[in-house]
Each structure stands twice: as C-alpha cells, then as structure tokens.
C-alpha atoms as a PDB file:
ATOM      1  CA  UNK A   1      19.608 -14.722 -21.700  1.00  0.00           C
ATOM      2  CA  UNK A   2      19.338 -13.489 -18.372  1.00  0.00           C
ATOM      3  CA  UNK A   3      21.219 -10.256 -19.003  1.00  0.00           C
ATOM      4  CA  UNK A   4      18.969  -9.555 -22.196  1.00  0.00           C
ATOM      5  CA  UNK A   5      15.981  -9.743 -19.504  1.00  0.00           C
ATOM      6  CA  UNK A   6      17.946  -7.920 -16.861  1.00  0.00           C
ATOM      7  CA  UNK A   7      18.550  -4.848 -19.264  1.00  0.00           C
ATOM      8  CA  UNK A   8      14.710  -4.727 -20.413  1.00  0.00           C
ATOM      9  CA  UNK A   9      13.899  -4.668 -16.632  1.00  0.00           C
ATOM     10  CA  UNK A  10      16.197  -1.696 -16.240  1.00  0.00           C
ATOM     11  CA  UNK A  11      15.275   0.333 -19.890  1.00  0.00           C
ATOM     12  CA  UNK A  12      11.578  -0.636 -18.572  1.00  0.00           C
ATOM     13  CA  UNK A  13      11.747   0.922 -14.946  1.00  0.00           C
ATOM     14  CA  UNK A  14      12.559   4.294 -15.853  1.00  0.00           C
ATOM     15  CA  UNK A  15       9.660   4.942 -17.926  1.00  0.00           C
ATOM     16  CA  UNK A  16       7.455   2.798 -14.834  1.00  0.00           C
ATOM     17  CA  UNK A  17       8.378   5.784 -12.618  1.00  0.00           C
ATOM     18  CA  UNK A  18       7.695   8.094 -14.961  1.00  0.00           C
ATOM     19  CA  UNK A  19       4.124   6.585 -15.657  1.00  0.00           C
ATOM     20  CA  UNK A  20       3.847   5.901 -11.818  1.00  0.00           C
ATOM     21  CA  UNK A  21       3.310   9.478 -10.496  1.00  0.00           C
ATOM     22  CA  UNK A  22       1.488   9.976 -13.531  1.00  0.00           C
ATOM     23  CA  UNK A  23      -1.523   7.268 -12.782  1.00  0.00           C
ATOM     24  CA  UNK A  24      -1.255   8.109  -8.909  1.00  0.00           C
ATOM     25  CA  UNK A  25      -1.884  12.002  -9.635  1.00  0.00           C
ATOM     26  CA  UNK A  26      -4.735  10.890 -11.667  1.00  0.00           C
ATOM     27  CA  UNK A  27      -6.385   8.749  -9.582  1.00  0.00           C
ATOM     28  CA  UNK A  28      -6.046  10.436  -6.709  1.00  0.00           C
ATOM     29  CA  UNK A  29      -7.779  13.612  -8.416  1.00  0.00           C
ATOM     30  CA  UNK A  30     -10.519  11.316  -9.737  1.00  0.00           C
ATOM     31  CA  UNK A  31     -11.050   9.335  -6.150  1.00  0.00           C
ATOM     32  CA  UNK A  32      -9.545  11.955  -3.604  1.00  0.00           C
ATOM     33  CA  UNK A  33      -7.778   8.686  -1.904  1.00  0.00           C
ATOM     34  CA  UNK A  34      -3.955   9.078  -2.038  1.00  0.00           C
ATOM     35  CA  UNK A  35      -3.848   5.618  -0.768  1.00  0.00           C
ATOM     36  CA  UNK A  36      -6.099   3.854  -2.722  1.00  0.00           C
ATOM     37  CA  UNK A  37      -4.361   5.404  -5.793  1.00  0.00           C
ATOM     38  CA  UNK A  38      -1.213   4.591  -4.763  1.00  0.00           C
ATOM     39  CA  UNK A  39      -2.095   1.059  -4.743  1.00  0.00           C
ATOM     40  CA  UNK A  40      -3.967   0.534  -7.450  1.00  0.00           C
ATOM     41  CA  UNK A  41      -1.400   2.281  -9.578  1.00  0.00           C
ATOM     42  CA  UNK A  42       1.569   0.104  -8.275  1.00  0.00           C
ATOM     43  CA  UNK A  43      -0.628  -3.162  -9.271  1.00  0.00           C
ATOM     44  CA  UNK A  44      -0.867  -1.293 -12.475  1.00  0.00           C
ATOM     45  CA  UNK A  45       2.743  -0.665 -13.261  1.00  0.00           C
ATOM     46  CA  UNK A  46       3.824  -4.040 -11.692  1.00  0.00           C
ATOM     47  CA  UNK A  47       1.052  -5.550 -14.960  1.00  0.00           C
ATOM     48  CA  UNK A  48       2.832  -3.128 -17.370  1.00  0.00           C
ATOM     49  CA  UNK A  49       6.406  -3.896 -16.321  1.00  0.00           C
ATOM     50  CA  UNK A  50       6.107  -7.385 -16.719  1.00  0.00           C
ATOM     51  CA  UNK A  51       4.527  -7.250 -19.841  1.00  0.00           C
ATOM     52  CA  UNK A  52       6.938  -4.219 -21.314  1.00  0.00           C
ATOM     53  CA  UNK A  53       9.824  -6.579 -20.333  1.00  0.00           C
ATOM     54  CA  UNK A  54       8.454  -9.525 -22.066  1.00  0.00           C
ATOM     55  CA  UNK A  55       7.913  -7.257 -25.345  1.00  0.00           C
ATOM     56  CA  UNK A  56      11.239  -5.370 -25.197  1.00  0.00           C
ATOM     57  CA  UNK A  57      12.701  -9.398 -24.429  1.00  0.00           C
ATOM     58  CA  UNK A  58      11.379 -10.973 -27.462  1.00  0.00           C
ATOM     59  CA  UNK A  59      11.775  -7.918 -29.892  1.00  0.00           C
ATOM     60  CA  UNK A  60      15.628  -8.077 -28.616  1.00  0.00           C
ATOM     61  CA  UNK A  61      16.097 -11.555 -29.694  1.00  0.00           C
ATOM     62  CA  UNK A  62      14.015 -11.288 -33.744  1.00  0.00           C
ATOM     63  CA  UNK A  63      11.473 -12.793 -35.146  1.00  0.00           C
ATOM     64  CA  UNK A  64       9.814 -15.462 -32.511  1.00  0.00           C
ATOM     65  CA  UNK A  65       6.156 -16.609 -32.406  1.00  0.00           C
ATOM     66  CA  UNK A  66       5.222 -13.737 -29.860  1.00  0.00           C
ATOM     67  CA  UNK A  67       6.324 -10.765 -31.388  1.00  0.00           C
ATOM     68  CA  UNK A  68       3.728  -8.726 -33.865  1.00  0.00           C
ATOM     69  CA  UNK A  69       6.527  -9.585 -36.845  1.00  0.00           C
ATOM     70  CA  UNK A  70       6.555 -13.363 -36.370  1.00  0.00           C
ATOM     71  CA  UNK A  71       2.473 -13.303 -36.023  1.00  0.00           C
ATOM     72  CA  UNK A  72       1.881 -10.912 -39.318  1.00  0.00           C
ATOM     73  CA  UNK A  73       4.414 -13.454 -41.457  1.00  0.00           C
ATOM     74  CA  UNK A  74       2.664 -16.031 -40.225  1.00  0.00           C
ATOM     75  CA  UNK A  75      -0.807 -14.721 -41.113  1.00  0.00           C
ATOM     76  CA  UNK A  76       0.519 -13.904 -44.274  1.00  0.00           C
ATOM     77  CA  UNK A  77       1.771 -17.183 -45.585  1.00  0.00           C
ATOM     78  CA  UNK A  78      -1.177 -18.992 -44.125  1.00  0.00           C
ATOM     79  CA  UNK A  79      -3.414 -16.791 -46.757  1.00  0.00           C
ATOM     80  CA  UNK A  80      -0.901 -17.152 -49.516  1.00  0.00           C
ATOM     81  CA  UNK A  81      -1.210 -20.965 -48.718  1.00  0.00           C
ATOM     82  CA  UNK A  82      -4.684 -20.723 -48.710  1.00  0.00           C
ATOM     83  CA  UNK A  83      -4.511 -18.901 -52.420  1.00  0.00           C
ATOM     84  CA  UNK A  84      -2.309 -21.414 -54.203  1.00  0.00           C
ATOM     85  CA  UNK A  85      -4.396 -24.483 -52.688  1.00  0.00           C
ATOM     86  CA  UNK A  86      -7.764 -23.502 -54.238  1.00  0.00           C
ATOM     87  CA  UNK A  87      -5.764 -23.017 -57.642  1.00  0.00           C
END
C-alpha cells in the first residue's frame, strides 16, 4: 500500500510543477505581487496534490466506494432496485 501511494505522489509531482509556474505566472500578471502569487499558488498545488494522489490511489486499486465507477454502479442498482420494488 504504501508504495502504490508513494508512486501516485511521484506520477502527481511532475505535472504539480508543471501547473506551478503556470498559476504563479498568472497570478502574478493578474495581482503584480510575485510573492503573494507564489504563495497562494503553492497552497493551491499542495490542495491539488493531495487530492490527485488520493484519485490516482483509489483508481490504482478498482472499484472502491470513492472512485466515480464504484459511485455510478451504485447509483445504478439503487434505481434498478427502486424499478423492480414498485412492480
């Protein structure tokens, strides 16, 4: 388990780079503060990293209750459930 979360840290941090210089250049052209865009842009891609990793984690390991897979076949036989009741 904890390499699976190790390796979506790593496949995660490139593209958190990437997307770093990315939000600082446009903040700092929309507040003309280098600082204050650096910050808030590193809160920013510390939010998205942890969140990326949790995604790329649970779509690593199949179907669980937090992935979009998991949620849409559970929707799905709740409604077919709901169908054959009322019959």
């Amino acid at each position: 388990m904890g390499k699976r979360i190790w390796e979506s840290v790593l496949f995660s941090l490139e593209w958190r780079l990437y997307a770093y210089v990315i939000t600082v250049a446009f903040l700092y052209a929309t507040t003309g503060e280098l600082a204050f865009a650096a910050v808030q842009a590193l809160g920013l891609q510390l939010v998205l990293l942890v969140c990326h990793t949790t995604w790329y984690y649970f779509r690593q390991e199949g179907s669980h209750g937090f992935t979009l897979d998991a949620l849409a076949t559970r929707l799905s036989r709740m409604i077919l459930h709901s169908f054959s009741r009322g019959n």
